[in-house]
C-alpha atoms as a PDB file:
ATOM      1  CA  UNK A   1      10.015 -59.717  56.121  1.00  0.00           C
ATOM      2  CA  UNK A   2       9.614 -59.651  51.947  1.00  0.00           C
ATOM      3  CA  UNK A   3      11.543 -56.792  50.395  1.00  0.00           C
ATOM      4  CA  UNK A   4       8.462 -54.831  49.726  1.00  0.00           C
ATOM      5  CA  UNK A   5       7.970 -54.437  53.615  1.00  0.00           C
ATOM      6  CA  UNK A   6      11.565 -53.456  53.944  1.00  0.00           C
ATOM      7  CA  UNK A   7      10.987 -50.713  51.288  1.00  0.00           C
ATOM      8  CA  UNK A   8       7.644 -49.545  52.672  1.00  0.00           C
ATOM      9  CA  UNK A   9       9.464 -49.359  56.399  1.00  0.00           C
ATOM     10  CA  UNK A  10      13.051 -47.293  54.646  1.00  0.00           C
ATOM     11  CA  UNK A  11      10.856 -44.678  52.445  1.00  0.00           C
ATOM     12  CA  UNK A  12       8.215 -43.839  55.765  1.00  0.00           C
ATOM     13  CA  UNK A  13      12.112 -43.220  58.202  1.00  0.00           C
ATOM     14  CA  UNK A  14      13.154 -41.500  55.225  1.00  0.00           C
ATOM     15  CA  UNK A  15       9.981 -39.310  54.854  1.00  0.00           C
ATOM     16  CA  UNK A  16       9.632 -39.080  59.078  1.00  0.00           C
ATOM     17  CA  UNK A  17      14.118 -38.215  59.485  1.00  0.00           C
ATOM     18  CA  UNK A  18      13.916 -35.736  56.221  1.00  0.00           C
ATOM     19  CA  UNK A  19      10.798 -33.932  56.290  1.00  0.00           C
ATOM     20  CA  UNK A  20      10.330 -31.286  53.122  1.00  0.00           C
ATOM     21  CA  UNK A  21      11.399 -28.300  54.006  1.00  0.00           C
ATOM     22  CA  UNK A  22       8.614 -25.435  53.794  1.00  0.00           C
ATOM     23  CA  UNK A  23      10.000 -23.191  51.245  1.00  0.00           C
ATOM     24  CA  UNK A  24      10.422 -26.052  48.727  1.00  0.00           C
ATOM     25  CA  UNK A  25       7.049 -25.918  47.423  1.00  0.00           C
ATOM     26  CA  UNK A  26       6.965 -22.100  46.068  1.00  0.00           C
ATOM     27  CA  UNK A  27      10.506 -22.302  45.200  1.00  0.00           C
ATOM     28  CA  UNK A  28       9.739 -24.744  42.551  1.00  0.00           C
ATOM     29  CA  UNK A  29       6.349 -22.865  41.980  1.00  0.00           C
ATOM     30  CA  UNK A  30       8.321 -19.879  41.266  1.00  0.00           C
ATOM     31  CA  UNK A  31      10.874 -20.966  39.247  1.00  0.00           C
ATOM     32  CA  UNK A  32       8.224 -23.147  36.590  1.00  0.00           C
ATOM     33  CA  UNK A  33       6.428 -19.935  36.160  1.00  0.00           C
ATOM     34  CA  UNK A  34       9.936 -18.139  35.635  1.00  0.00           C
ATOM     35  CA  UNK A  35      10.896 -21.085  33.053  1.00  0.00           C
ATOM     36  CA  UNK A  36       7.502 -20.732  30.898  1.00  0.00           C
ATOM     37  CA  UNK A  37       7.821 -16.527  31.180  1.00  0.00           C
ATOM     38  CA  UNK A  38      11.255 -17.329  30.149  1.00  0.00           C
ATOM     39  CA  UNK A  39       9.775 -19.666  27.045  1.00  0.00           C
ATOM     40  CA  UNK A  40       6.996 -16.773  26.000  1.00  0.00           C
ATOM     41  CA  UNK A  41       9.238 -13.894  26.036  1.00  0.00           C
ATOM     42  CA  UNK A  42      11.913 -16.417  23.615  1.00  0.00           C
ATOM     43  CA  UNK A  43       9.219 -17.347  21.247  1.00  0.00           C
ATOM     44  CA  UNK A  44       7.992 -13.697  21.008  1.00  0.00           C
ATOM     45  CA  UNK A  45      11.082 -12.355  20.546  1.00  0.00           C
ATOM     46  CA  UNK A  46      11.832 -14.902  17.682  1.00  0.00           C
ATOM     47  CA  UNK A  47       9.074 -14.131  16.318  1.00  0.00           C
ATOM     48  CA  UNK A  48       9.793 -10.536  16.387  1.00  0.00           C
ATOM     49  CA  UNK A  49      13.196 -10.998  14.623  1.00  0.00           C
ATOM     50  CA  UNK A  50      12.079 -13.715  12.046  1.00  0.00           C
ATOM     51  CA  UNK A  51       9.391 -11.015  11.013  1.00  0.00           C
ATOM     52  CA  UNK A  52      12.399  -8.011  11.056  1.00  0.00           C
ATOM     53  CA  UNK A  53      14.693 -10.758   8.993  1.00  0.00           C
ATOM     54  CA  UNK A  54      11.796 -11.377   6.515  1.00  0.00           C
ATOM     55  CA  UNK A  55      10.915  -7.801   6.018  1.00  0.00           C
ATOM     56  CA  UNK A  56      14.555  -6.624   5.914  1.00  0.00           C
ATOM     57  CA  UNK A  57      15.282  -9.636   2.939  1.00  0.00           C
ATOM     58  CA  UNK A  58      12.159  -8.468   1.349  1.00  0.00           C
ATOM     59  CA  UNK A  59      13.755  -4.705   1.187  1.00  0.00           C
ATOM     60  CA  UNK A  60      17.585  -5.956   0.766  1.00  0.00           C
ATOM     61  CA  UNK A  61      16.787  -7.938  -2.219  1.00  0.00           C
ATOM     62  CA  UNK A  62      14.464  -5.998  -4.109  1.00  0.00           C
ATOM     63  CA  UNK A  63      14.889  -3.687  -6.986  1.00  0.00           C
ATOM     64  CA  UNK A  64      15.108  -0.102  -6.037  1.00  0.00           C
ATOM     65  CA  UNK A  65      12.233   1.959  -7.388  1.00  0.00           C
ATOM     66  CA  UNK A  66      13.060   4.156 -10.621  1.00  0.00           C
ATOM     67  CA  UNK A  67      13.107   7.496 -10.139  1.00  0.00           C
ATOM     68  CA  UNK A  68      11.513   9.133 -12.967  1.00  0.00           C
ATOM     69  CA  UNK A  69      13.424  11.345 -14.932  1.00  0.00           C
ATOM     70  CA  UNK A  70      11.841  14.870 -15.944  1.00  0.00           C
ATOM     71  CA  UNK A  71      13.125  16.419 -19.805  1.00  0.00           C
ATOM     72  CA  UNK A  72      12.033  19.824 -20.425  1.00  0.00           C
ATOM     73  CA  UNK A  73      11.439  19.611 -23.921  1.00  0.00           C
ATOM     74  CA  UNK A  74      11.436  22.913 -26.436  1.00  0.00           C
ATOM     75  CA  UNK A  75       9.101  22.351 -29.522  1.00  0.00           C
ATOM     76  CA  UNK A  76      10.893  22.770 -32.777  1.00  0.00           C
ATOM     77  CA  UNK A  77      10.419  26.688 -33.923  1.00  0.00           C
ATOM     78  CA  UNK A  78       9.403  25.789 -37.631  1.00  0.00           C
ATOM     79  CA  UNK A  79       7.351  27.883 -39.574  1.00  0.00           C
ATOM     80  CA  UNK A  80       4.522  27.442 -40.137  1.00  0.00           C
ATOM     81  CA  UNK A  81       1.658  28.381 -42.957  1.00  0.00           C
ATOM     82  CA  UNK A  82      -1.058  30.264 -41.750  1.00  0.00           C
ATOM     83  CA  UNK A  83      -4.189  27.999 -42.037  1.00  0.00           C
ATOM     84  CA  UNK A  84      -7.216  29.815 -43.867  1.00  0.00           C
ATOM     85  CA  UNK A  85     -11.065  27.643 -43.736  1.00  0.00           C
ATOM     86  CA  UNK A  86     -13.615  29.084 -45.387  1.00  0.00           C
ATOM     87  CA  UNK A  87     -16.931  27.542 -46.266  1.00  0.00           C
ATOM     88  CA  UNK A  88     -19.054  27.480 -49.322  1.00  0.00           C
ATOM     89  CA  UNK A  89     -22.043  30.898 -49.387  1.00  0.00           C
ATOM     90  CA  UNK A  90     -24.676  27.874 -49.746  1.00  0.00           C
ATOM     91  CA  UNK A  91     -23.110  26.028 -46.688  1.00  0.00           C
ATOM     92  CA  UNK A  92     -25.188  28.510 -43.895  1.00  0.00           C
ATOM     93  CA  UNK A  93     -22.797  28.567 -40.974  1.00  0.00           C
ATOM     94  CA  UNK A  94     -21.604  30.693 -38.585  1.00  0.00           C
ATOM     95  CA  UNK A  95     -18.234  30.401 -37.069  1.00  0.00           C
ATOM     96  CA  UNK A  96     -17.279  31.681 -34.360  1.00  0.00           C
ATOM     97  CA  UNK A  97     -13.850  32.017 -32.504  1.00  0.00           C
ATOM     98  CA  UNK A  98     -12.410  31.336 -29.036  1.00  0.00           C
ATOM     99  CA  UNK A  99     -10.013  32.426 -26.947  1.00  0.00           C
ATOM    100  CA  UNK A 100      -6.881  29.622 -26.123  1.00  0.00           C
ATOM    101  CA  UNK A 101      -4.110  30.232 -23.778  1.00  0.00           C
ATOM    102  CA  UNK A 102      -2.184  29.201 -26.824  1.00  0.00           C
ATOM    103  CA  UNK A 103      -1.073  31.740 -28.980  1.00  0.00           C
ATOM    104  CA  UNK A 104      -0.516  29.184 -31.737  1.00  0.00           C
ATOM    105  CA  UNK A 105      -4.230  27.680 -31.542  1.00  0.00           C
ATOM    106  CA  UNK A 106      -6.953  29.166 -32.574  1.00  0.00           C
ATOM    107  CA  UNK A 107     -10.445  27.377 -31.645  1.00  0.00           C
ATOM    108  CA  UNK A 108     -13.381  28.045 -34.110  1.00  0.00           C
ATOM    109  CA  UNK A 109     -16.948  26.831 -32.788  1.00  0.00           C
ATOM    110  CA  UNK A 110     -19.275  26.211 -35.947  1.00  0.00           C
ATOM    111  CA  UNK A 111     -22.818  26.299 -35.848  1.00  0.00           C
ATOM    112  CA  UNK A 112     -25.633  25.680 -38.561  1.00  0.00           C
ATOM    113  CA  UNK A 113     -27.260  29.049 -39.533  1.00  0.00           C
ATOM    114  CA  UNK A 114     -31.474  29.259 -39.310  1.00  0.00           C
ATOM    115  CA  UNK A 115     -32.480  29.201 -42.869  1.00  0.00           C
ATOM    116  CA  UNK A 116     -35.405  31.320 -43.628  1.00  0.00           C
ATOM    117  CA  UNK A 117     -38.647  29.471 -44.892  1.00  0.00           C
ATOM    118  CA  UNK A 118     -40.457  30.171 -48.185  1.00  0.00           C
ATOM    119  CA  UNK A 119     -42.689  32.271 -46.715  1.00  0.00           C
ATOM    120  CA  UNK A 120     -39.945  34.484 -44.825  1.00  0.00           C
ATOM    121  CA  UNK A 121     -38.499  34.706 -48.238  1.00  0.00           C
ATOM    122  CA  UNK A 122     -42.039  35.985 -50.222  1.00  0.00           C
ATOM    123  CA  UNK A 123     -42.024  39.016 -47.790  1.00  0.00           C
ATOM    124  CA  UNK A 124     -38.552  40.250 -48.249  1.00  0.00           C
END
């Protein structure tokens, strides 16, 4: 008898004395699944925290937004000229003013008069 017969005849009385026992096989099922849920929930939960770190560095580190700051501002009370326009007689305009919410503006609309013809002017 060879050593490779020996071994053959040992592993079969080891296999016939110590037979597997019949929970072994969904005890190991059930604790591989357990080991990759175990990996999955890990990864997503470092994944979850390198994305918090990133956007909490992003915030930590950069400049505050200015806040603007609002001036009321008074104009300067200065007197002023009044402001007279007046237009040549041959220049044939009409002006005429509008209304402005500011008292201190005044808004003149000028438009070119009609001039009469030659023959407008014969009859008059």
């Amino acid at each position: 008898m060879n050593d490779d017969q020996l071994d053959a005849l040992l592993r079969e009385a080891v296999e016939r004395l110590t037979p597997l026992p019949p929970t072994l096989t969904p005890n190991v099922e059930r604790r591989l699944h357990t080991v990759i849920w175990r990996r999955r929930v890990v990864g997503t939960l470092a994944l979850a925290a390198s994305i918090a770190g990133i956007w909490f560095a992003s915030h930590l580190f950069s400049p505050p937004t200015p806040v603007p700051m609002v001036a009321r501002v008074e104009p300067p009370k200065l007197a002023r000229p009044d402001v007279r326009v007046t237009f040549p007689k041959d220049a044939h305009v009409i002006a005429v003013p509008i209304e402005s919410d500011n008292p201190n503006v005044t808004v003149v609309m000028v438009y070119q008069a009609v001039r009469p013809t030659q023959k407008n002017r014969s009859h008059q």
